[in-house]
C-alpha atoms as a PDB file:
ATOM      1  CA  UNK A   1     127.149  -6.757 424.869  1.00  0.00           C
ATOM      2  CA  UNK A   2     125.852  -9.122 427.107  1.00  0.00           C
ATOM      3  CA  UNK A   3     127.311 -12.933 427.291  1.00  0.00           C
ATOM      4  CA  UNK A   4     126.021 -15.016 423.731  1.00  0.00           C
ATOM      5  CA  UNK A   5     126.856 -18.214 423.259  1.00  0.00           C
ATOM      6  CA  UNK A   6     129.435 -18.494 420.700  1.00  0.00           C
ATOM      7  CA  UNK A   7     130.764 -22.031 419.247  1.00  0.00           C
ATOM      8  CA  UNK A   8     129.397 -23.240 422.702  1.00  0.00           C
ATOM      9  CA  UNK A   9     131.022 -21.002 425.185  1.00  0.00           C
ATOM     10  CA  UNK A  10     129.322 -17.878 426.178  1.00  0.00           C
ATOM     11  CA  UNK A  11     131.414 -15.171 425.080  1.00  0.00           C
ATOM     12  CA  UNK A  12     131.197 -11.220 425.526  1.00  0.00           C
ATOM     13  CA  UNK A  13     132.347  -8.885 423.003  1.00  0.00           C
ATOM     14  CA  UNK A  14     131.916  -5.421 422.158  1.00  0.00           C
ATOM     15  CA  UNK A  15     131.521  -3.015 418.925  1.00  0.00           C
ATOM     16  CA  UNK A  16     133.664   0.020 418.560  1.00  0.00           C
ATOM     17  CA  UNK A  17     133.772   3.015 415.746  1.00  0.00           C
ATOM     18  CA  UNK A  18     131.355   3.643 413.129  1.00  0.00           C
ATOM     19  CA  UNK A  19     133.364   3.245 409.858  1.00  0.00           C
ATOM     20  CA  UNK A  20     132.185   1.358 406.684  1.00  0.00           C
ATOM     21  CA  UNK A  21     134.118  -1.674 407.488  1.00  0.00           C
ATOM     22  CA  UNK A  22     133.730  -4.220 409.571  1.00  0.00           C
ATOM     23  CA  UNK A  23     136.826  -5.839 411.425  1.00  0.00           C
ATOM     24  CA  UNK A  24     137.572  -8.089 413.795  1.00  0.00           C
ATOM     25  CA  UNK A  25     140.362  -7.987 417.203  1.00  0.00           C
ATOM     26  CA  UNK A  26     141.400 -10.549 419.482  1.00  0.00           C
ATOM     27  CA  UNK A  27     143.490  -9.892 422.135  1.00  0.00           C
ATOM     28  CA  UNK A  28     146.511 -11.183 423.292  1.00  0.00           C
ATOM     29  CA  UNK A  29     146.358 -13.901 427.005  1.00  0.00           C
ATOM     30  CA  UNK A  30     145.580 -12.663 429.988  1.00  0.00           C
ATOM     31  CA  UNK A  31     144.155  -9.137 428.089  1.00  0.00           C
ATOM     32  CA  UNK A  32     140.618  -8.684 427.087  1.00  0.00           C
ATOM     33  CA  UNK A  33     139.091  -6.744 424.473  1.00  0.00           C
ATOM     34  CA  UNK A  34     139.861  -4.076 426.451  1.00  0.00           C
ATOM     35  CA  UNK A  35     142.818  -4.348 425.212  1.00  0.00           C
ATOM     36  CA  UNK A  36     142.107  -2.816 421.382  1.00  0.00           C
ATOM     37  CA  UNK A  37     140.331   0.649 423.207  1.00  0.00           C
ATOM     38  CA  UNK A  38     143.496   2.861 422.173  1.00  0.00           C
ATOM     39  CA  UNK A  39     143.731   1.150 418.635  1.00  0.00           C
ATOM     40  CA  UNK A  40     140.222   1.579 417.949  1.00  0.00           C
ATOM     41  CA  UNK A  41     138.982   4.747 419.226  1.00  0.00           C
ATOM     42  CA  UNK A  42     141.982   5.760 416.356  1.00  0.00           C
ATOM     43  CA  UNK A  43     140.453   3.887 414.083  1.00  0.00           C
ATOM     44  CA  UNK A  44     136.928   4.584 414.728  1.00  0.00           C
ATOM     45  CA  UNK A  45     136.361   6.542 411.551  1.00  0.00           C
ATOM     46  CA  UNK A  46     137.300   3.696 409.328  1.00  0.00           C
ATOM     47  CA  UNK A  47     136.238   0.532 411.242  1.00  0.00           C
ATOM     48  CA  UNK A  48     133.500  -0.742 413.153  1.00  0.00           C
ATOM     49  CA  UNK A  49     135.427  -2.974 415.278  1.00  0.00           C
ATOM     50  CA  UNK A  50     134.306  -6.131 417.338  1.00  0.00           C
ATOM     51  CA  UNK A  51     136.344  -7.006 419.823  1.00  0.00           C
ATOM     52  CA  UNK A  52     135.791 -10.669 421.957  1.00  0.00           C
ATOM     53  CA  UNK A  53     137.066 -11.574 425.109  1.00  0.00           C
ATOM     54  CA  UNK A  54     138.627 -15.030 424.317  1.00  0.00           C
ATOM     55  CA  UNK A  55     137.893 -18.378 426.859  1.00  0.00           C
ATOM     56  CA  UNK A  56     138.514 -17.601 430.491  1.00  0.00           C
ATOM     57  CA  UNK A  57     139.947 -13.619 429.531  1.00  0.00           C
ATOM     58  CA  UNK A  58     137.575 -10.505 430.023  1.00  0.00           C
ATOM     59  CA  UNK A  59     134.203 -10.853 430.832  1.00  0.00           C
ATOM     60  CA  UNK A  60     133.872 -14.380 428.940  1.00  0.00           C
ATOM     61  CA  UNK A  61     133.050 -17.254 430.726  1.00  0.00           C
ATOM     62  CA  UNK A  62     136.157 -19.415 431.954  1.00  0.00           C
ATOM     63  CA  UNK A  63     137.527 -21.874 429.668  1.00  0.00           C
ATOM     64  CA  UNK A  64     136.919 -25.809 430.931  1.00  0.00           C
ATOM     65  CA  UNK A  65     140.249 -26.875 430.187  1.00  0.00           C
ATOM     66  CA  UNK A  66     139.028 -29.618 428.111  1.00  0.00           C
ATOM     67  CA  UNK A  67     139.676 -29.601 424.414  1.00  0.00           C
ATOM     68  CA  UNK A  68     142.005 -27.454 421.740  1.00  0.00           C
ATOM     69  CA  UNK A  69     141.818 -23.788 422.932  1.00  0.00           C
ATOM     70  CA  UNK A  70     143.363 -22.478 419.849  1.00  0.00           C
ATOM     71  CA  UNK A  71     140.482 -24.066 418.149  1.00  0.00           C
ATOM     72  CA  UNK A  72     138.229 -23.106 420.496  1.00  0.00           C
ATOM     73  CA  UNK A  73     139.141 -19.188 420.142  1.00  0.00           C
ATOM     74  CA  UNK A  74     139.240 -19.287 416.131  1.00  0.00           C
ATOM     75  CA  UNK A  75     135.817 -20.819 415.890  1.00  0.00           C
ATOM     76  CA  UNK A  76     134.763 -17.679 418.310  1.00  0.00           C
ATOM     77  CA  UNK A  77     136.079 -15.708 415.805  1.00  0.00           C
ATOM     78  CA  UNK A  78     134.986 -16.791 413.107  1.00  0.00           C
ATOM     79  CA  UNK A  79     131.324 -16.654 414.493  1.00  0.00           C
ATOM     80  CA  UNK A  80     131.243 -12.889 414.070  1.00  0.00           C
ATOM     81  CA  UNK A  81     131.945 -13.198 410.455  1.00  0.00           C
ATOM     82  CA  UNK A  82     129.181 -11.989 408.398  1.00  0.00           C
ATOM     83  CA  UNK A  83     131.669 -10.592 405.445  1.00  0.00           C
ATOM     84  CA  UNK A  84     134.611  -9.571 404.221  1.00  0.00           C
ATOM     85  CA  UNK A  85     136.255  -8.112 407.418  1.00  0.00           C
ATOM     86  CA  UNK A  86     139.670  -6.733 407.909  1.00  0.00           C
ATOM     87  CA  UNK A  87     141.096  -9.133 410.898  1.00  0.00           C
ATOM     88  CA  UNK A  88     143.346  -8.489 413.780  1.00  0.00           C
ATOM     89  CA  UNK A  89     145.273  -9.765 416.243  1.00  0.00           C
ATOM     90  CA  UNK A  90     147.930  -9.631 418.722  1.00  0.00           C
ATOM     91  CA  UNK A  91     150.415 -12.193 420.385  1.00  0.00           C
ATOM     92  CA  UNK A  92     148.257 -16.029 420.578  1.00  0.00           C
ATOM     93  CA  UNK A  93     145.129 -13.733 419.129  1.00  0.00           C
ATOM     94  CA  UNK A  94     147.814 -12.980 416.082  1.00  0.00           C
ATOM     95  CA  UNK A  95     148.067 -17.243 416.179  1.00  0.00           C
ATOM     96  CA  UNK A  96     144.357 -17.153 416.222  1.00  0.00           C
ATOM     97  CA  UNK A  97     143.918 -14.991 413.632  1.00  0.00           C
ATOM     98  CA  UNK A  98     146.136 -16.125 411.133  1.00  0.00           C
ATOM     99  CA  UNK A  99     144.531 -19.859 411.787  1.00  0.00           C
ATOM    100  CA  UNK A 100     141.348 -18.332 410.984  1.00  0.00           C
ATOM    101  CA  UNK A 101     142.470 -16.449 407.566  1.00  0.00           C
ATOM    102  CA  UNK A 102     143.877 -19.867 406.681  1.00  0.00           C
ATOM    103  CA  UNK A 103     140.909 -21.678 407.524  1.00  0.00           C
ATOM    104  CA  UNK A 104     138.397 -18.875 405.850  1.00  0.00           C
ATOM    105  CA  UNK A 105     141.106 -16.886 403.091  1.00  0.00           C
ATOM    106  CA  UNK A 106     138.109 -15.469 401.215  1.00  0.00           C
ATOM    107  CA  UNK A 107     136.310 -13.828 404.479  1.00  0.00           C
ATOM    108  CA  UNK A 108     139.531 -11.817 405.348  1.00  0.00           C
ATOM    109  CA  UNK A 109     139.852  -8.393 403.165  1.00  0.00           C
ATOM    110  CA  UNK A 110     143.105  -7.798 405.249  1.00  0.00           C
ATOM    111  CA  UNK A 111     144.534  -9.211 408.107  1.00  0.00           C
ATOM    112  CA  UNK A 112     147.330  -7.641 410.275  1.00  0.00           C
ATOM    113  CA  UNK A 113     149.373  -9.876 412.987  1.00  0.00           C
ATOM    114  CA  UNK A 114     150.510  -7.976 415.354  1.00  0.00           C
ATOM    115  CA  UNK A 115     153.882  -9.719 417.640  1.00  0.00           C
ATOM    116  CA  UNK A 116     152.314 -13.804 416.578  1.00  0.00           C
ATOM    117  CA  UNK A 117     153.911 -15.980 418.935  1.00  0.00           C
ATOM    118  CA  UNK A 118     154.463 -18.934 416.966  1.00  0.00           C
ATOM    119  CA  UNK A 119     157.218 -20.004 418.701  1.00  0.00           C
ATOM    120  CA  UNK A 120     158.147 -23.076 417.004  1.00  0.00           C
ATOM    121  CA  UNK A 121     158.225 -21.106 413.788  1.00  0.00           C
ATOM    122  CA  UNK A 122     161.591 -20.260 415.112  1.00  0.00           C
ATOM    123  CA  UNK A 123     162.770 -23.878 415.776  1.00  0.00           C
ATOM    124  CA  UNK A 124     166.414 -24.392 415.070  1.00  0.00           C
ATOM    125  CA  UNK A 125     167.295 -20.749 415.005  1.00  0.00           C
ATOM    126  CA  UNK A 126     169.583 -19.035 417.599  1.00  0.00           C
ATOM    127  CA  UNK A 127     166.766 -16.770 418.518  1.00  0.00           C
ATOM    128  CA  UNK A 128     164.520 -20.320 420.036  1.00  0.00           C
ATOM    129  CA  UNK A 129     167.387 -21.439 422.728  1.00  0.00           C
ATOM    130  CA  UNK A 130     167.216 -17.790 424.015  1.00  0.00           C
ATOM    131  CA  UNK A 131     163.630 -17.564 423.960  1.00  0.00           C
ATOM    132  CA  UNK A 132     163.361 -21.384 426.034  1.00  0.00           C
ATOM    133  CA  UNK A 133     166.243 -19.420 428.525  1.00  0.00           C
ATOM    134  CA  UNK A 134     163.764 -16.528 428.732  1.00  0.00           C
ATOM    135  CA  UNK A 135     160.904 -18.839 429.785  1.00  0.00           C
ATOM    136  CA  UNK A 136     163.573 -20.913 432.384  1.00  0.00           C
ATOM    137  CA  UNK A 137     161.590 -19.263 435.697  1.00  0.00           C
ATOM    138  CA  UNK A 138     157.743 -19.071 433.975  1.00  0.00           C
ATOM    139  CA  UNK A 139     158.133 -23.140 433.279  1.00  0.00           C
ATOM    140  CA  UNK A 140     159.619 -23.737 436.719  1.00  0.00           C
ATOM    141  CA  UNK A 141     157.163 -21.595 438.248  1.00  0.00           C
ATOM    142  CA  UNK A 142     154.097 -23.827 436.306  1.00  0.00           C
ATOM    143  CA  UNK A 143     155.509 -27.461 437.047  1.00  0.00           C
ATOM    144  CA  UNK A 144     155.520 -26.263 440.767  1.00  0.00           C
ATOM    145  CA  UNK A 145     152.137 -25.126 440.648  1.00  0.00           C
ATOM    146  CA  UNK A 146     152.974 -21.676 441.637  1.00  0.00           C
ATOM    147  CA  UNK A 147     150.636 -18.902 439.952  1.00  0.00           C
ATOM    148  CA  UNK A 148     152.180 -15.918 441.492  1.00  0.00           C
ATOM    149  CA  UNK A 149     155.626 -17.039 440.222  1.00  0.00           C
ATOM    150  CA  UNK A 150     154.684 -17.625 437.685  1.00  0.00           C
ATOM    151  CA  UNK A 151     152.654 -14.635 436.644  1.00  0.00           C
ATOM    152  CA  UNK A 152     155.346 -12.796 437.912  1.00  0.00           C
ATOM    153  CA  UNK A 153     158.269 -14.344 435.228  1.00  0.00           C
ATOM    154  CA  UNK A 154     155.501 -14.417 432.399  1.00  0.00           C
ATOM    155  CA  UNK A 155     154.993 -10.669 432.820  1.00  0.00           C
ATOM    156  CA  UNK A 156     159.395 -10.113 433.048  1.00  0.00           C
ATOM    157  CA  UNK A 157     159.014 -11.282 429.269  1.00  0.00           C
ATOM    158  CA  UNK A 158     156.209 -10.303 427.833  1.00  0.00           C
ATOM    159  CA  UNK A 159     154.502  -7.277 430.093  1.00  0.00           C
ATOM    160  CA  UNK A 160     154.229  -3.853 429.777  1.00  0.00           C
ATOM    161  CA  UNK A 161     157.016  -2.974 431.313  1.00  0.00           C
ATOM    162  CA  UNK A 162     155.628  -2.174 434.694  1.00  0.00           C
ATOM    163  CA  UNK A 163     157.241  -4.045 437.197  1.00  0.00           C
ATOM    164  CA  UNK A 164     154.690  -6.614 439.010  1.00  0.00           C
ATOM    165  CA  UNK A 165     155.607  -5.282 442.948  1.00  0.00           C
ATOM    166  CA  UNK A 166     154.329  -2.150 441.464  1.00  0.00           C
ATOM    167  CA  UNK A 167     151.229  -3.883 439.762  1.00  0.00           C
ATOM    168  CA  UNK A 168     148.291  -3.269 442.029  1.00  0.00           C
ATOM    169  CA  UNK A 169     147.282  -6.126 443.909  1.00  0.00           C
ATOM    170  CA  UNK A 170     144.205  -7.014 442.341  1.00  0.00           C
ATOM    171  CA  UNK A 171     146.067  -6.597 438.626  1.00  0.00           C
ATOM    172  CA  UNK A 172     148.730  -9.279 439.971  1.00  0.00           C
ATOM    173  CA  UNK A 173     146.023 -11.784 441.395  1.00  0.00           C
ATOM    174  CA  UNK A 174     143.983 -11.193 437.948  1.00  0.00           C
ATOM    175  CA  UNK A 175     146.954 -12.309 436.139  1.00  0.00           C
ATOM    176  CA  UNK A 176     147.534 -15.206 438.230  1.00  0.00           C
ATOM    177  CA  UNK A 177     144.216 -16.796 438.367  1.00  0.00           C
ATOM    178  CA  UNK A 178     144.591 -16.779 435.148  1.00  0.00           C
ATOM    179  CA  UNK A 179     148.106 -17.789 434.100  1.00  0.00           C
ATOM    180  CA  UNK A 180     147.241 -21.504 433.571  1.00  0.00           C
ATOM    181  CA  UNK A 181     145.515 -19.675 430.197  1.00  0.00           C
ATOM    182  CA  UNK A 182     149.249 -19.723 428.841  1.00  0.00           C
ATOM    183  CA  UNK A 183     150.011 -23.240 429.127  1.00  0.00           C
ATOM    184  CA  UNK A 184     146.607 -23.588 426.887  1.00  0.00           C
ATOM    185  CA  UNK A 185     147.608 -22.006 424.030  1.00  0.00           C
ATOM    186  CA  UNK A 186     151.257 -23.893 423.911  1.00  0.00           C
ATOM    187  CA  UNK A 187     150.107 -27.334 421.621  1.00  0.00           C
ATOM    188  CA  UNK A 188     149.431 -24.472 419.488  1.00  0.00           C
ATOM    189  CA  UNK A 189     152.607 -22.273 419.665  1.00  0.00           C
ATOM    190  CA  UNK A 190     155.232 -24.911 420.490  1.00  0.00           C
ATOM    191  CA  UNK A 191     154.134 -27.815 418.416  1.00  0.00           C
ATOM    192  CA  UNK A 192     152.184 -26.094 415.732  1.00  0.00           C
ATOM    193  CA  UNK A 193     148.841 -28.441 416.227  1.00  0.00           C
ATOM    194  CA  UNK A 194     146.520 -26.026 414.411  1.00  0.00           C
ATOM    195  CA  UNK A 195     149.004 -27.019 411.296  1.00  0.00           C
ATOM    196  CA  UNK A 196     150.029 -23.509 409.989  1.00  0.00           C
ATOM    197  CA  UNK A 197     153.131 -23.811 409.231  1.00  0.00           C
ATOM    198  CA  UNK A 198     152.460 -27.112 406.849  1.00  0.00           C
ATOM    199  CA  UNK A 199     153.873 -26.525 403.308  1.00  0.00           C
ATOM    200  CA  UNK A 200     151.489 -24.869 401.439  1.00  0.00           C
ATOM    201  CA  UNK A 201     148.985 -23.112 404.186  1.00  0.00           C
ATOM    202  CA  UNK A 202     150.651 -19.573 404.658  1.00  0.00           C
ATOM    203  CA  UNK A 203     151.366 -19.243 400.855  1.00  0.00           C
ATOM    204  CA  UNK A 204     147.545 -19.286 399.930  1.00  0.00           C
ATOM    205  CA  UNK A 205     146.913 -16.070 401.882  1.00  0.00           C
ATOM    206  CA  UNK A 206     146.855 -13.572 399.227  1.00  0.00           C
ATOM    207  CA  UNK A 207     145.269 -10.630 401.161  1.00  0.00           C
ATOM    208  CA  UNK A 208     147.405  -7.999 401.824  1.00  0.00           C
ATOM    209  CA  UNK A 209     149.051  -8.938 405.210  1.00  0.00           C
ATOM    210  CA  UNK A 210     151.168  -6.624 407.689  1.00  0.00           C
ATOM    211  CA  UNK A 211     153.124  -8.258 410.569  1.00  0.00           C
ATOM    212  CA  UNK A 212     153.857  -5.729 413.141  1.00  0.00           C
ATOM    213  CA  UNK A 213     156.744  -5.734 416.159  1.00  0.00           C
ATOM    214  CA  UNK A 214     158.445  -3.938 418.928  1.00  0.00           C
ATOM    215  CA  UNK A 215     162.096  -2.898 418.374  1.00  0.00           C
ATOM    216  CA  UNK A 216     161.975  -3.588 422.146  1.00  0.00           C
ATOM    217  CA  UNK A 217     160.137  -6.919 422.052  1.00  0.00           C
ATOM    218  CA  UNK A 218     161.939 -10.366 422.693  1.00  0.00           C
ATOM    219  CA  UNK A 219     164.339 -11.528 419.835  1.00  0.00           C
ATOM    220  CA  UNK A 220     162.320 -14.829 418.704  1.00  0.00           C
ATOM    221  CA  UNK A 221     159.361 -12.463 417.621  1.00  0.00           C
ATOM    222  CA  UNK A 222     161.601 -10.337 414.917  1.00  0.00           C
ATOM    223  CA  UNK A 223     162.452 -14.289 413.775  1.00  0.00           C
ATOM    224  CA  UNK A 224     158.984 -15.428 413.874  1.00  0.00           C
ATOM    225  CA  UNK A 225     157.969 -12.327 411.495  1.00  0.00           C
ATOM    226  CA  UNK A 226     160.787 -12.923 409.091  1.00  0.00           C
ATOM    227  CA  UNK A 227     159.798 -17.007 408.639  1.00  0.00           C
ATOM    228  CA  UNK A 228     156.423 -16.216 408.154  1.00  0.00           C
ATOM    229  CA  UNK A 229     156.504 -12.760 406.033  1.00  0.00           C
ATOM    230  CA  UNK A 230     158.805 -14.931 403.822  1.00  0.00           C
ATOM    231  CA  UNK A 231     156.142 -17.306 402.932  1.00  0.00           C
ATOM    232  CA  UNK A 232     153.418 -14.872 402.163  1.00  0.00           C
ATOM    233  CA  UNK A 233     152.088 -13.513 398.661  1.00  0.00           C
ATOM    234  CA  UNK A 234     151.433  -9.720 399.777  1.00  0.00           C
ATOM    235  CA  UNK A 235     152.980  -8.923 403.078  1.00  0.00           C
ATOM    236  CA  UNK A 236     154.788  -5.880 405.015  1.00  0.00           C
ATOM    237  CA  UNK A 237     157.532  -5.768 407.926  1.00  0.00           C
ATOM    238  CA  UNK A 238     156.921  -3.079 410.482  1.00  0.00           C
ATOM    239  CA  UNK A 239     158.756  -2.391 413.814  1.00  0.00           C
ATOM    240  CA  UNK A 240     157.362   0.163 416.020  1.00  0.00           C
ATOM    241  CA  UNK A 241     160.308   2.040 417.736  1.00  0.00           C
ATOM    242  CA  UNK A 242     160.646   2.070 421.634  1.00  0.00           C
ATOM    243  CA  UNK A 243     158.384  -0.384 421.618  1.00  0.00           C
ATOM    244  CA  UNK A 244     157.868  -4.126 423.437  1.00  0.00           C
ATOM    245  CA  UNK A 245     155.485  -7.058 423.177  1.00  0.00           C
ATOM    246  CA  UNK A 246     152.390  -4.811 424.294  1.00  0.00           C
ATOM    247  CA  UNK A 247     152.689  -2.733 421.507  1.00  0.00           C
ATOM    248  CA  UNK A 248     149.029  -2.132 420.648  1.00  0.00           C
ATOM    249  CA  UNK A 249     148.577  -0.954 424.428  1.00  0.00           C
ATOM    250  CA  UNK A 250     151.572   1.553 424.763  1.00  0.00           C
ATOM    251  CA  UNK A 251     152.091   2.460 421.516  1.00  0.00           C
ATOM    252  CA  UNK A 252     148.028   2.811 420.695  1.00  0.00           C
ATOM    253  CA  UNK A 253     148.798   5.957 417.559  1.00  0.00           C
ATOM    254  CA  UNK A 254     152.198   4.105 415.894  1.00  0.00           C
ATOM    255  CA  UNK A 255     149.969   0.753 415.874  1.00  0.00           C
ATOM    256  CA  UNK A 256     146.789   2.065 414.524  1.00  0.00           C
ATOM    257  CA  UNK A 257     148.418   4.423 411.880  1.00  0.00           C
ATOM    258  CA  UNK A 258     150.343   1.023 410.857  1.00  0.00           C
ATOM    259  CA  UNK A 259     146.954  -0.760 410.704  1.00  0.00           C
ATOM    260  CA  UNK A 260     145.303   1.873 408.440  1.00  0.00           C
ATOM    261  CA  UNK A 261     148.710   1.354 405.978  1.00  0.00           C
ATOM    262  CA  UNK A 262     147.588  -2.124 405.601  1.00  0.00           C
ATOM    263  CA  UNK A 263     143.700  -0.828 405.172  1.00  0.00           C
ATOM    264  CA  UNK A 264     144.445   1.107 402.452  1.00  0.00           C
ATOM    265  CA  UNK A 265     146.082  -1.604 400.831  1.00  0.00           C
ATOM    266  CA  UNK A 266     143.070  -3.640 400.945  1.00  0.00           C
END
């Protein structure tokens, strides 16, 4: 698709699979929705699925830096609703998403999070000061205005697994042009500003939710799952074996076969 204007930013997207129902993907930072290719050409005979390239990410204009970008990226969203779609999403677009089934409960028919890093979720657990070690070099690497640094340390924790001297070099300056995206999203992940973890807000989600992890992934996102999964009406646990934070990437066939679980369920 070419760029639209969507809640004021102009925003590509594109459509995948030819099943009955509609969904919706957004993609982790720094991805695209070129990120959801392996889940959805799986998928493709049971969803049509949109995928957006969030503010600044993909082929979507850059973000202005003004502004809440978590709210920015679930009003995107929420502009291809039409109907009842089955919603995911994947690291900050997990955040996204499950801002946007809280916001909208009635236009979600299920909605699966895939590694949500809603850090402060884990606040006051063991599994936070190991997580705010983790992210020692990343947060250096950002006060002293360093994007390759810091690109570099953001991808130790939460990559692929490819090691960034063996990234090509125009993967590692794509990453760092746009690492500042990160800091963005961290009123949202760090200090909760979108509200979801008020008393009251997860618990009136009664679509049938799945929360999906890496057995691989960082420790604070098996904690994250287990605060939130305890709050919810109608919600699974799954861990994905061998797997880290990029799970919908690398592990493309254990992720979508989770994904249709939680479709049948809806």
């Amino acid at each position: 698709m070419p760029l639209d204007d969507r809640a004021g930013h102009p925003t590509f997207w594109q459509v995948s699979g030819h099943g009955s129902r509609p969904a919706l993907a957004i993609h982790c930072s720094l991805a695209s929705s070129d990120a959801w290719a392996g889940v959805a050409e799986r998928l493709a005979d049971r969803l049509t699925l949109t995928a957006v390239d969030l503010p600044g990410h993909g082929r979507s204009a850059d973000w202005s830096g003004q502004g809440d970008y978590l709210g920015l990226a679930t009003e995107i969203a929420a502009s291809f609703i039409e109907g009842p779609v089955d919603l995911l999403g994947h690291s900050f677009g997990a955040v996204a998403a499950l801002n946007l089934a809280i916001a909208a409960p009635e236009a979600i028919r299920t909605l699966t999070l895939i590694e949500p890093v809603l850090f402060t979720a884990a606040r006051g657990h063991p599994e936070w000061k190991t997580h705010i070690h983790e992210m020692e070099a990343f947060d250096a690497a950002m006060v002293a205005d360093n994007a390759d640094a810091s690109a570099e340390a953001f991808t130790r924790v939460w990559g692929t697994g490819v090691d960034w001297a063996k990234m090509g070099s125009s993967r590692r300056g794509d990453i760092a042009r746009r690492i500042h995206l990160v800091a963005a999203g961290h009123p949202a992940l760090y200090e909760d500003s979108a509200g979801i973890l008020v008393p009251g807000a997860l618990e009136t989600l009664d679509m049938p939710v799945l929360l999906i992890r890496g057995d691989r992934s960082p420790t604070i996102i098996e904690r994250i799952a287990e605060e939130i999964a305890a709050r919810l009406p109608d919600v699974g646990v799954a861990t994905v074996p061998g797997a880290g934070h990029m799970v919908p990437i690398t592990h493309p066939d254990e992720t979508a076969g989770l994904i249709g679980v939680n479709l049948d369920r809806g």
